[in-house]
C-alpha atoms as a PDB file:
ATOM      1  CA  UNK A   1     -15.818  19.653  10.063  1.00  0.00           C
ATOM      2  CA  UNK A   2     -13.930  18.243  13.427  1.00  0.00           C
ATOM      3  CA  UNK A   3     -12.321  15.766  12.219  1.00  0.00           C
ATOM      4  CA  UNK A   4     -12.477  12.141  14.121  1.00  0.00           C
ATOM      5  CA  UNK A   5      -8.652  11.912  15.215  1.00  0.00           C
ATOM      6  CA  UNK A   6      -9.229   8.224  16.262  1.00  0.00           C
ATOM      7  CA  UNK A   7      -9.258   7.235  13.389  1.00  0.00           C
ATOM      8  CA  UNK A   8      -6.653   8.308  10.390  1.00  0.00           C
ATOM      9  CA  UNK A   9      -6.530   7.150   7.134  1.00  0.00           C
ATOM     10  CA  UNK A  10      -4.891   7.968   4.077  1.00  0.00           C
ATOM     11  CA  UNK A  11      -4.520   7.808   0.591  1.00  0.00           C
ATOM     12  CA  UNK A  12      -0.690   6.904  -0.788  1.00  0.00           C
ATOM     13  CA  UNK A  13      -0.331   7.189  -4.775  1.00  0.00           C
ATOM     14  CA  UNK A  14       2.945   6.781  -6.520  1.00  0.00           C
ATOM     15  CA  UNK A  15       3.611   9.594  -8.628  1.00  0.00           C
ATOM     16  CA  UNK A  16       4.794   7.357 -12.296  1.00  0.00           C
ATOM     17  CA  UNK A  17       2.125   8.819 -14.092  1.00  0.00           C
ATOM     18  CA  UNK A  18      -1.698  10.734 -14.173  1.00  0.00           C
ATOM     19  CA  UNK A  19      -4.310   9.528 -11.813  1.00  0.00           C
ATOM     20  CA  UNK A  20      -6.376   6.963 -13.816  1.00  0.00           C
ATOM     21  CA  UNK A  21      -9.787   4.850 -12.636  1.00  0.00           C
ATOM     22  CA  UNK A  22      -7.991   2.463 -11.071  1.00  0.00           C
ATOM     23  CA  UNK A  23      -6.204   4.646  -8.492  1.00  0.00           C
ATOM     24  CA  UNK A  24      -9.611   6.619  -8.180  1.00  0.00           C
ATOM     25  CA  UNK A  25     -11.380   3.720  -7.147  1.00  0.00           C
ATOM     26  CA  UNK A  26      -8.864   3.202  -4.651  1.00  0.00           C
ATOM     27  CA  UNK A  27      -8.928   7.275  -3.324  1.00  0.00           C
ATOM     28  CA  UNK A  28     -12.467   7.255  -3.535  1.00  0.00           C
ATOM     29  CA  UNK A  29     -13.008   3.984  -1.400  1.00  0.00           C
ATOM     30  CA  UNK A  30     -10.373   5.682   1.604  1.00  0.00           C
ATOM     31  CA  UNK A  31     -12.030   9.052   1.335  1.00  0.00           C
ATOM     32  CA  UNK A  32     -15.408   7.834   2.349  1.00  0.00           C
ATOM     33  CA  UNK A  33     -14.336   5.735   4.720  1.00  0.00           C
ATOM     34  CA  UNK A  34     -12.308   8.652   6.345  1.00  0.00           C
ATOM     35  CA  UNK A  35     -15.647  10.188   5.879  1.00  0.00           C
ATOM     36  CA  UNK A  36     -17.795   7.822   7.239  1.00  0.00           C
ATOM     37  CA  UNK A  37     -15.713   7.445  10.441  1.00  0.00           C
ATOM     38  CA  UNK A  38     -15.855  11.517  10.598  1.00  0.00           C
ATOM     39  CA  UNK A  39     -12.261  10.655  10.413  1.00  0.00           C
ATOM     40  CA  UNK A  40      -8.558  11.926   8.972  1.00  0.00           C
ATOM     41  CA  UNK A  41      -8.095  11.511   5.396  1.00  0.00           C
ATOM     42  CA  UNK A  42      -4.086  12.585   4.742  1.00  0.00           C
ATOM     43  CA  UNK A  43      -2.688  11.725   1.076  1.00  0.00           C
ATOM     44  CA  UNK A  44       1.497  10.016   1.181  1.00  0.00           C
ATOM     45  CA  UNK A  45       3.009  10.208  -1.934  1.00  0.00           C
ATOM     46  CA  UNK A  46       5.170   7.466  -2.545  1.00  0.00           C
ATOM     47  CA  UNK A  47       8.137   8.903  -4.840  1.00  0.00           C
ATOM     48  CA  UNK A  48      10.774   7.026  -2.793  1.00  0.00           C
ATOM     49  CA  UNK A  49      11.411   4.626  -6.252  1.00  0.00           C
ATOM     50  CA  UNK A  50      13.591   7.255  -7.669  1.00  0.00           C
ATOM     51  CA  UNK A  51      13.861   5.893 -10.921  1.00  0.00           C
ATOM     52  CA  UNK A  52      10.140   5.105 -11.192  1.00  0.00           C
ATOM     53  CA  UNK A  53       8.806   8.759 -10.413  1.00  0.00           C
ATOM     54  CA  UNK A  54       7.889  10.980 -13.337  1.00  0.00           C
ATOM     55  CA  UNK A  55       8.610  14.484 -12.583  1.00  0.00           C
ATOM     56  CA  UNK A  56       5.344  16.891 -11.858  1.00  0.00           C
ATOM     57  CA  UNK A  57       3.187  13.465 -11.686  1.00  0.00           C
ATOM     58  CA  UNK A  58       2.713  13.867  -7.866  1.00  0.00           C
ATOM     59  CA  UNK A  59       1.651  17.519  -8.243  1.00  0.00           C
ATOM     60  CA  UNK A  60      -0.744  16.691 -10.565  1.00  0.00           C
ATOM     61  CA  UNK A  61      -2.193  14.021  -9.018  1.00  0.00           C
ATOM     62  CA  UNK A  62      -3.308  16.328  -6.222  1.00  0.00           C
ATOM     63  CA  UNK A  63      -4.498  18.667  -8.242  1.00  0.00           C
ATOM     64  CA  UNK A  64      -6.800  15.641  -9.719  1.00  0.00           C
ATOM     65  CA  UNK A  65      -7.442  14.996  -5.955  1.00  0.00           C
ATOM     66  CA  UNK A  66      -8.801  18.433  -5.322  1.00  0.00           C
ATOM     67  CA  UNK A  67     -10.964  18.685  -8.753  1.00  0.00           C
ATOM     68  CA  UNK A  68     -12.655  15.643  -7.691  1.00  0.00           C
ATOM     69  CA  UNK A  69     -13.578  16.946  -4.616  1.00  0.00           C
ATOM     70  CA  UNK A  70     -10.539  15.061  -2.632  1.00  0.00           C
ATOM     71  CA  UNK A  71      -8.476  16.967  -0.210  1.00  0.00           C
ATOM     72  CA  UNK A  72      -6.512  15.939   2.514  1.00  0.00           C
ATOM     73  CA  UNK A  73      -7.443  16.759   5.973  1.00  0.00           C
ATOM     74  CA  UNK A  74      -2.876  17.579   6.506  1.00  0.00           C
ATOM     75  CA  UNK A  75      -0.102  18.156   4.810  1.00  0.00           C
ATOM     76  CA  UNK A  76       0.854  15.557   2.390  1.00  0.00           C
ATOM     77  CA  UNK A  77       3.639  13.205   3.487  1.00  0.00           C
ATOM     78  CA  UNK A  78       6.493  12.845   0.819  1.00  0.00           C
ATOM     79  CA  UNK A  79       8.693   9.573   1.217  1.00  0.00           C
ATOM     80  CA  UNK A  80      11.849  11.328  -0.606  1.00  0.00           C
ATOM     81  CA  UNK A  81      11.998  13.474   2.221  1.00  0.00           C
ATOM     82  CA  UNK A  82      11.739  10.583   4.892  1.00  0.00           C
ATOM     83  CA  UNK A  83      15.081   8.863   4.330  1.00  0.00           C
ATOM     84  CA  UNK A  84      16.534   9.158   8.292  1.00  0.00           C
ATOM     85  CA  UNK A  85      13.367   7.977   9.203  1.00  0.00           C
ATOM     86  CA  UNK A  86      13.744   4.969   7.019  1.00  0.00           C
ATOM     87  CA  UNK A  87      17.467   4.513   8.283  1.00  0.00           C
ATOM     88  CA  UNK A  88      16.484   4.913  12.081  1.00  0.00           C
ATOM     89  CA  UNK A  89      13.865   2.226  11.896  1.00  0.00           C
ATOM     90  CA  UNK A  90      16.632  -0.174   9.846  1.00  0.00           C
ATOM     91  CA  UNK A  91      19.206   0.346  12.736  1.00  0.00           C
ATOM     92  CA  UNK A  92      16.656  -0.532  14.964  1.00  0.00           C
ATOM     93  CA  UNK A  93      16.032  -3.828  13.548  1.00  0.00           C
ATOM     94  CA  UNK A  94      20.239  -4.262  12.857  1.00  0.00           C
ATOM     95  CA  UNK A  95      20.561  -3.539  16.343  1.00  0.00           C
ATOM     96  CA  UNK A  96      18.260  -6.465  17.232  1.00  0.00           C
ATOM     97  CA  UNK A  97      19.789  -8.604  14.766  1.00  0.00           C
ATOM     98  CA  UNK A  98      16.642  -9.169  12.727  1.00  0.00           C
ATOM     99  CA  UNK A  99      18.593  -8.104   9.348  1.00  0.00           C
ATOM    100  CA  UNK A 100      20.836  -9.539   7.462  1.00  0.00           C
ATOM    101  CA  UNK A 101      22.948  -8.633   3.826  1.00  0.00           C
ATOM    102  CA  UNK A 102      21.991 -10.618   1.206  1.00  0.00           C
ATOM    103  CA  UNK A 103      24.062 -11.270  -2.113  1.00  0.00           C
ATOM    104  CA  UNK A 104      21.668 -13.349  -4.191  1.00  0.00           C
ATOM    105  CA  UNK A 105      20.097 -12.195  -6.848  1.00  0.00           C
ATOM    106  CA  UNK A 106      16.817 -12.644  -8.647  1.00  0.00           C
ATOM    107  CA  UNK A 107      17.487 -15.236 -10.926  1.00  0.00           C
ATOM    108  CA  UNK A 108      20.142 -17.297  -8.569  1.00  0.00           C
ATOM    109  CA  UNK A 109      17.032 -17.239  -5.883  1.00  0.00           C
ATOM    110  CA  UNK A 110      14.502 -18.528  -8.802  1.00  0.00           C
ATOM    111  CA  UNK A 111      16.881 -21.486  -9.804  1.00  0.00           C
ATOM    112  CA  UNK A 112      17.170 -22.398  -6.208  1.00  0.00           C
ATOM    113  CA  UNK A 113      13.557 -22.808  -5.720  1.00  0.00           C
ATOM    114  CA  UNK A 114      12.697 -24.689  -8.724  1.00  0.00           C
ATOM    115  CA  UNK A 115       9.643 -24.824 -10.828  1.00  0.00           C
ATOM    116  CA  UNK A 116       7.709 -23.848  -7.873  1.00  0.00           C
ATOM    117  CA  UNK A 117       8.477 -20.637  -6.883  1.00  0.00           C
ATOM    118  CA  UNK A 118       6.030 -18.188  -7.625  1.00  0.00           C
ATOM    119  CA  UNK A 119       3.001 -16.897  -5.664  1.00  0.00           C
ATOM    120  CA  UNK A 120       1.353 -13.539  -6.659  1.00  0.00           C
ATOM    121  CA  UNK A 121       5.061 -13.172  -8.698  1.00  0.00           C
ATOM    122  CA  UNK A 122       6.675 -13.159  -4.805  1.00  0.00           C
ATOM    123  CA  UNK A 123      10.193 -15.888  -4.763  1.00  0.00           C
ATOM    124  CA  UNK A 124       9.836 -16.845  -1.867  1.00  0.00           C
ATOM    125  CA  UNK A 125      13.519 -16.838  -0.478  1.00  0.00           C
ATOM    126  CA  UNK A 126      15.513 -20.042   0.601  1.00  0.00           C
ATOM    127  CA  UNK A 127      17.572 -18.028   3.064  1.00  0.00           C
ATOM    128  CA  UNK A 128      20.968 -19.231   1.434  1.00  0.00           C
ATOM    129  CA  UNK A 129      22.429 -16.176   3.221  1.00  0.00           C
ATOM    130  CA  UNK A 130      20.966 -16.642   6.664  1.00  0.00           C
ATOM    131  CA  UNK A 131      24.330 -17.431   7.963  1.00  0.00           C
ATOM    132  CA  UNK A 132      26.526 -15.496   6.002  1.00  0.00           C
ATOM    133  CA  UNK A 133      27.078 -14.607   2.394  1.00  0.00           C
ATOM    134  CA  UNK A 134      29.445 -17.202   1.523  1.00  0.00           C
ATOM    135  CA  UNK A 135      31.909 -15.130  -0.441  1.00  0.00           C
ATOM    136  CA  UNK A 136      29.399 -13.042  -2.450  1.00  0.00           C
ATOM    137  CA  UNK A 137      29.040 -10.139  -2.226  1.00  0.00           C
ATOM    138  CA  UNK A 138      26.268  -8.211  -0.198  1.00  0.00           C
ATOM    139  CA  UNK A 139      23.185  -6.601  -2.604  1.00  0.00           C
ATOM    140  CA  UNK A 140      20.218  -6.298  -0.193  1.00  0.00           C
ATOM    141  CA  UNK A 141      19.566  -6.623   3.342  1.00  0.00           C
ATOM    142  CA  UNK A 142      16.304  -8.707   4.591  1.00  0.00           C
ATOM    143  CA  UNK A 143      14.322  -9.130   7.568  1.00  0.00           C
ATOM    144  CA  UNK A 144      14.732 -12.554   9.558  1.00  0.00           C
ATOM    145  CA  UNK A 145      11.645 -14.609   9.251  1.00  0.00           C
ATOM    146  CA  UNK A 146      11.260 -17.055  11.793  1.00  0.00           C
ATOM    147  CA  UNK A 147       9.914 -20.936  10.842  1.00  0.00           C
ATOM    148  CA  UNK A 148       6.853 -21.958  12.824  1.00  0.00           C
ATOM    149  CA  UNK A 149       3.869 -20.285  14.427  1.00  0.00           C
ATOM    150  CA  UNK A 150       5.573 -16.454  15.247  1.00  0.00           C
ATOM    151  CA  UNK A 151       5.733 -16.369  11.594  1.00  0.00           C
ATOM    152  CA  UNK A 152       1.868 -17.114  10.202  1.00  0.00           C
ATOM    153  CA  UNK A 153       0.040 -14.318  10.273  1.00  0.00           C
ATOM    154  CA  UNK A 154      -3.734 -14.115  10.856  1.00  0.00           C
ATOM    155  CA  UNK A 155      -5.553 -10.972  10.547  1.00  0.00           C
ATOM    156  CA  UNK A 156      -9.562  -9.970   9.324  1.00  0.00           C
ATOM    157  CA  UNK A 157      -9.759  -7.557   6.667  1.00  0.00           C
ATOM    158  CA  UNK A 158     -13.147  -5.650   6.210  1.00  0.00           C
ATOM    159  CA  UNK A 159     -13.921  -6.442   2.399  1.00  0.00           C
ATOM    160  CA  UNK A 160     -12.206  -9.703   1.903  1.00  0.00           C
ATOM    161  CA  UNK A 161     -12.664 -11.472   5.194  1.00  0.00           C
ATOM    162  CA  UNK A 162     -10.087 -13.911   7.564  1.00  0.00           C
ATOM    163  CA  UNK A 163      -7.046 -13.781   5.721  1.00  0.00           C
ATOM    164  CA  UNK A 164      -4.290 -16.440   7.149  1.00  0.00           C
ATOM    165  CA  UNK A 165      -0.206 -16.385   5.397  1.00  0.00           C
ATOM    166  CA  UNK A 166       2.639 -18.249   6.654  1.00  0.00           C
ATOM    167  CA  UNK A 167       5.460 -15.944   6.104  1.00  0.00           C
ATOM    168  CA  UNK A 168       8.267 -18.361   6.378  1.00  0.00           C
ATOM    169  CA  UNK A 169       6.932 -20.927   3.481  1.00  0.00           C
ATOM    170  CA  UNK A 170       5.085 -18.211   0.876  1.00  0.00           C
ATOM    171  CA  UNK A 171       7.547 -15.309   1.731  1.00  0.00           C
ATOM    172  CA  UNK A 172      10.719 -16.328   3.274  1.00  0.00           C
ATOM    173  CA  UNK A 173      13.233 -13.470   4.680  1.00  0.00           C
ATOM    174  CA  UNK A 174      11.941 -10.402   2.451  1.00  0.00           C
ATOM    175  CA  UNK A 175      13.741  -7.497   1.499  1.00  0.00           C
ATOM    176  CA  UNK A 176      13.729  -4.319   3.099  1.00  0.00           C
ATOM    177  CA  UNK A 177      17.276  -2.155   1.250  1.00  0.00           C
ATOM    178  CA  UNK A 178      17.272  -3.044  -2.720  1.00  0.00           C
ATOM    179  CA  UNK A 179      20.273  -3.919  -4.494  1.00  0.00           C
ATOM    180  CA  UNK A 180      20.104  -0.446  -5.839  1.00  0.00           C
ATOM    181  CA  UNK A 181      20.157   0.722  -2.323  1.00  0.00           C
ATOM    182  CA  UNK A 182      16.251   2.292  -2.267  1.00  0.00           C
ATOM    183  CA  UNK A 183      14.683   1.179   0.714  1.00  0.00           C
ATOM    184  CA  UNK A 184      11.854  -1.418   0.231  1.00  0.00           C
ATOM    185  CA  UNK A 185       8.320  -0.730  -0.087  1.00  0.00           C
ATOM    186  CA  UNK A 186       7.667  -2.815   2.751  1.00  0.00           C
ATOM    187  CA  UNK A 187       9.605  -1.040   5.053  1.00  0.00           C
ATOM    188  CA  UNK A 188       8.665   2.225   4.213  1.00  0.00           C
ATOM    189  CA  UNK A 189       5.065   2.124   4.527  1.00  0.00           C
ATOM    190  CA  UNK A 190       5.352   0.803   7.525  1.00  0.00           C
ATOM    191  CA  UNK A 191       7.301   3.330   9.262  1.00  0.00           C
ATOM    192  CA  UNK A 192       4.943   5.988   7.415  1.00  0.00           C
ATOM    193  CA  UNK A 193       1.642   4.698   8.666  1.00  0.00           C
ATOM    194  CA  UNK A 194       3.123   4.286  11.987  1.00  0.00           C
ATOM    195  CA  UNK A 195       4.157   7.859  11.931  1.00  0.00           C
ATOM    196  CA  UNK A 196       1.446   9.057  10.696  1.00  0.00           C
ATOM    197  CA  UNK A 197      -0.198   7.384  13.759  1.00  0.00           C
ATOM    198  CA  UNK A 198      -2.583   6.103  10.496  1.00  0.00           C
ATOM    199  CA  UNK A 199      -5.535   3.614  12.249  1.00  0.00           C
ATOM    200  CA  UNK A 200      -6.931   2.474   8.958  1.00  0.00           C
ATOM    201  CA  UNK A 201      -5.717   1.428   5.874  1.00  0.00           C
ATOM    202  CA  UNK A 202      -8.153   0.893   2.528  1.00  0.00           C
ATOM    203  CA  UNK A 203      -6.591   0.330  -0.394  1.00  0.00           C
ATOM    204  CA  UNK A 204      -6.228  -1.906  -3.469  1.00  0.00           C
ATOM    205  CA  UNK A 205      -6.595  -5.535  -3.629  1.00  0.00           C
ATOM    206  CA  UNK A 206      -3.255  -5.823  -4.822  1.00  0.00           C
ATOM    207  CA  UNK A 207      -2.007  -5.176  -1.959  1.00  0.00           C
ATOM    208  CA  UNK A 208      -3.294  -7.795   0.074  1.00  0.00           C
ATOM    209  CA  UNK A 209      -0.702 -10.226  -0.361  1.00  0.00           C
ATOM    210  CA  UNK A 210       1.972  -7.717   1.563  1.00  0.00           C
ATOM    211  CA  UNK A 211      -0.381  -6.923   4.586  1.00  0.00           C
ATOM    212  CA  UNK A 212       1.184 -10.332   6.675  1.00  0.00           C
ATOM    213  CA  UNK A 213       4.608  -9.077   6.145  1.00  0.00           C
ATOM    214  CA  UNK A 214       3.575  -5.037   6.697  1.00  0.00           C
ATOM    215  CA  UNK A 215       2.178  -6.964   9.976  1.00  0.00           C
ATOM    216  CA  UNK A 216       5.059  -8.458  10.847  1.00  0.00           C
ATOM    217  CA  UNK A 217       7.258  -6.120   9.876  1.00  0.00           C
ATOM    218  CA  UNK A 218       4.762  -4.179  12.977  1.00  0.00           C
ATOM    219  CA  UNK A 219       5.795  -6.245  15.479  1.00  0.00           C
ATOM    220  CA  UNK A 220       9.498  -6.371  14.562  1.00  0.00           C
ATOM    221  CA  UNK A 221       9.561  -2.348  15.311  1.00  0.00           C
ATOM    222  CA  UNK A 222       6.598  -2.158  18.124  1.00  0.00           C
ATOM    223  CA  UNK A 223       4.553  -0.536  16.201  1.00  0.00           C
ATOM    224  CA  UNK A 224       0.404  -0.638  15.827  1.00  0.00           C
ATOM    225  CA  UNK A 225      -1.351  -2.389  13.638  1.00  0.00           C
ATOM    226  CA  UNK A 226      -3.941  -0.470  11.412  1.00  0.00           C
ATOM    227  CA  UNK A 227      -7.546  -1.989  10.141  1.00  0.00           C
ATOM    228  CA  UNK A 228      -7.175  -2.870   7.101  1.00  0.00           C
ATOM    229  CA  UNK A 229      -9.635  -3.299   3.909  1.00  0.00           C
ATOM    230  CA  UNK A 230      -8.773  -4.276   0.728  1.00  0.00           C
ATOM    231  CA  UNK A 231     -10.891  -3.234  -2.505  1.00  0.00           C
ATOM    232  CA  UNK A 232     -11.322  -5.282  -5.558  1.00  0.00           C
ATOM    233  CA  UNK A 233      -9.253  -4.511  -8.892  1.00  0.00           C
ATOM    234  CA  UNK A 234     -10.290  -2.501 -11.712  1.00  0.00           C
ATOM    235  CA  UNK A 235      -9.162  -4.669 -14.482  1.00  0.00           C
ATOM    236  CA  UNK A 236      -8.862  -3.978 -18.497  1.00  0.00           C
ATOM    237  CA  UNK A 237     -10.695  -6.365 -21.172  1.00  0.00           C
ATOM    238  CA  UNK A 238      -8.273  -8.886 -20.718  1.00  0.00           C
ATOM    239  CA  UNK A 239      -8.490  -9.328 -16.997  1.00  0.00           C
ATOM    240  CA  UNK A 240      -5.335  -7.335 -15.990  1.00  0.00           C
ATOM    241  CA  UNK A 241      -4.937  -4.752 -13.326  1.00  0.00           C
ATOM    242  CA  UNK A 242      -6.082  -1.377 -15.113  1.00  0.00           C
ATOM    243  CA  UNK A 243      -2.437   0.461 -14.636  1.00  0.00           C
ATOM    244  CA  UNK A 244      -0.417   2.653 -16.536  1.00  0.00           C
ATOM    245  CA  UNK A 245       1.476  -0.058 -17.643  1.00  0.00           C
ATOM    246  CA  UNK A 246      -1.616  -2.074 -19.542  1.00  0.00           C
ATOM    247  CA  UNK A 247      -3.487   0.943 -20.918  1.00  0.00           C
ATOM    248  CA  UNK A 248      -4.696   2.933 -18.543  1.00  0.00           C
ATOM    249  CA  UNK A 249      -5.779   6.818 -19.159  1.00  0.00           C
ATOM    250  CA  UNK A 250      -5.685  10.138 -17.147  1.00  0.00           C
ATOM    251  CA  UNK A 251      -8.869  10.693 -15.487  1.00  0.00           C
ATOM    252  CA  UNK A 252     -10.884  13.872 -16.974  1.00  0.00           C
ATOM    253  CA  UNK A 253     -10.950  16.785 -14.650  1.00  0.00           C
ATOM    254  CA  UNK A 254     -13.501  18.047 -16.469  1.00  0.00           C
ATOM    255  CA  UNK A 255     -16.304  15.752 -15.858  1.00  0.00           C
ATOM    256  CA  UNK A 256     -15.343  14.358 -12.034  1.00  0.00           C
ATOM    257  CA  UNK A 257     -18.802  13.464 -11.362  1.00  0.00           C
ATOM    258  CA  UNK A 258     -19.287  10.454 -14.184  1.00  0.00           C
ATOM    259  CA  UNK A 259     -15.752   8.974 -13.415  1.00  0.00           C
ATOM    260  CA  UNK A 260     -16.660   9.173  -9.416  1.00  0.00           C
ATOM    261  CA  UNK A 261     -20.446   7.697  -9.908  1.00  0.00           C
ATOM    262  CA  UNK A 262     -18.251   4.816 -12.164  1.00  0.00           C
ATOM    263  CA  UNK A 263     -15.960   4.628  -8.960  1.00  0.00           C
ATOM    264  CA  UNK A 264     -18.911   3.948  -6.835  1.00  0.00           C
ATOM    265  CA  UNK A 265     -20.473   1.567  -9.035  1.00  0.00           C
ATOM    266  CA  UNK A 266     -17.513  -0.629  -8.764  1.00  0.00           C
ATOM    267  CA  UNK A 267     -17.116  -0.634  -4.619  1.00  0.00           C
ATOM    268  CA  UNK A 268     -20.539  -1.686  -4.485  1.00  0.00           C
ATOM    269  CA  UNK A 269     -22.916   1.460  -4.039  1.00  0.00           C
ATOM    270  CA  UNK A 270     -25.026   2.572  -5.437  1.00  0.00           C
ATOM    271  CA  UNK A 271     -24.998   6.441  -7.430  1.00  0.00           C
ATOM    272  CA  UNK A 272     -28.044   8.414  -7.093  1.00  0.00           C
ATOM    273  CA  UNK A 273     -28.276  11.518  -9.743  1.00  0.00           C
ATOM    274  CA  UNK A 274     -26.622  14.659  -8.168  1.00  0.00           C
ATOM    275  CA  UNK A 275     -25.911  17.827  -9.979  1.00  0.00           C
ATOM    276  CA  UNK A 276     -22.607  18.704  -7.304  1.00  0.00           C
ATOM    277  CA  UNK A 277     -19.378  16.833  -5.557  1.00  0.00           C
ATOM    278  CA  UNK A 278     -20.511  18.128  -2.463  1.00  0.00           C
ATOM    279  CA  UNK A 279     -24.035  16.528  -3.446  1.00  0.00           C
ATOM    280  CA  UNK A 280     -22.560  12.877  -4.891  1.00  0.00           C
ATOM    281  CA  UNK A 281     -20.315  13.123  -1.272  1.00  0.00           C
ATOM    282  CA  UNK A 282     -23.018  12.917   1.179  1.00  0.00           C
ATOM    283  CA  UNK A 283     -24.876  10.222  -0.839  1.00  0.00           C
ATOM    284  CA  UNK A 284     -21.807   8.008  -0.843  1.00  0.00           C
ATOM    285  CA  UNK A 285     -20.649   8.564   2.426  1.00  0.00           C
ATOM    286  CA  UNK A 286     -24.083   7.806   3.889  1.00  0.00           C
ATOM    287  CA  UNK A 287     -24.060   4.634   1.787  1.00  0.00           C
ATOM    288  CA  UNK A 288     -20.410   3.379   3.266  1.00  0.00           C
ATOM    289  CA  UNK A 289     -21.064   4.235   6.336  1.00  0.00           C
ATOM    290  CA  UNK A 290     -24.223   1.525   6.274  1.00  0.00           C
ATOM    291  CA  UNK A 291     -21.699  -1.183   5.297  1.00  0.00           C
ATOM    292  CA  UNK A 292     -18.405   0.058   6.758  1.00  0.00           C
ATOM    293  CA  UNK A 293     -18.510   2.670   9.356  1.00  0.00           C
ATOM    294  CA  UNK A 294     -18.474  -0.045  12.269  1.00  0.00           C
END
């Protein structure tokens, strides 16, 4: 295969536990699309949230990749091992003054904002330390969020259509150093992608309310912005997101091909019976490239 290097996509797990269906509908969806584009597929492993990561879990996770017929095209990319890269990019934005220490915390920022302060469990923040911390003491640094048009973002995602978010009202000034001093998701998946020069991003619907501030977050460092496409959920009986944390099991290695025709089911396609991975591949591929490869 000669791989399409237009186009790059990838796959980014974090390693807190077993691949489960979930996560495999979400691999399975960026593998074909890779596929379909006769693109990159690269896997990221996001272990950067130390205390989240479960030793070995990213190891086996690949090895779940591989048995179900998943491999990447590179390399994987580990985020532990990306820290200057993560530092360089915040000076960056320091040095442009689009950063700022913030000494709220959680709770203080919920009070603020009232009884109306959730959307998709995001606060958005008041900016009470826009202009300086006040006396407290600094926790977390944030990017500067401007009021007004620069800060509603507008993009078309493949799956789910015109998608429109004004930063500054739903989001406010978001974080990109914890309190705990682990860089931000935010922050680091953007300087990943971008350095991975990755062109296309498919990935969980989850997701999709952190794609105008991953945008954003773009522009602040010059950076491209990918094509995105957002699956829907797997969710459990009671309508939750199928995760480890509400139930969710270890995908069998020893049966790949009924969890991946299950995986297909759910993005829309349609299995045919195949005896082989490499079989079930070129059925599914050939079916996402009718709807996607364009």
């Amino acid at each position: 295969m000669n791989p399409n290097r237009c186009y790059r996509g990838r796959f980014a797990p974090s390693p807190t536990g077993p691949l489960h269906f979930g996560s495999l509908v979400s691999a399975l969806a960026s593998f074909l699309d890779a596929r379909a584009h006769e693109g990159a597929w690269l896997v990221r492993i996001e272990d950067i949230d130390g205390p989240r990561t479960v030793p070995g879990a990213a190891e086996d996770i690949l090895a779940t990749l591989h048995a179900f017929g998943m491999s990447a095209d590179e390399q994987p990319v580990w985020q532990s091992r990306r820290e200057n890269a993560y530092q360089e990019a915040f000076e960056r934005l320091l040095a442009d003054k689009l950063v700022y220490p913030c000494g709220c915390t959680r709770r203080e920022i919920a009070d603020s904002l009232g009884s109306n302060h959730v959307r998709h469990a995001t606060l958005a923040y008041p900016g009470t330390c826009r202009d300086g911390l006040h006396g407290k003491t600094a926790r977390a640094w944030r990017l500067r969020v401007p009021i007004g048009d620069p800060a509603i973002t507008t993009f078309r995602d493949r799956w789910q259509g015109t998608q429109v978010q004004d930063l500054a009202s739903d989001v406010g000034d978001f974080v990109l150093k914890r309190a705990d001093g682990e860089w931000a998701y935010q922050l680091a998946v953007v300087v990943d992608d971008a350095d991975s020069r990755i062109t296309h991003i498919v990935r969980g619907a989850d997701l999709l309310d952190s794609t105008a501030r991953q945008i954003f977050l773009q522009r602040c460092l010059s950076v491209g912005t990918p094509a995105y496409l957002h699956v829907p959920l797997v969710v459990n009986e009671h309508g939750e997101k199928l995760s480890k944390q509400t139930g969710a099991t270890a995908l069998d290695v020893r049966t790949p091909l009924v969890a991946l025709n299950e995986a297909a089911k759910h993005l829309g396609l349609e299995p045919r019976a195949s005896g082989s991975l490499e079989a079930f591949f070129i059925d599914a591929t050939a079916q996402w490239a009718r709807r996607f490869a364009t």
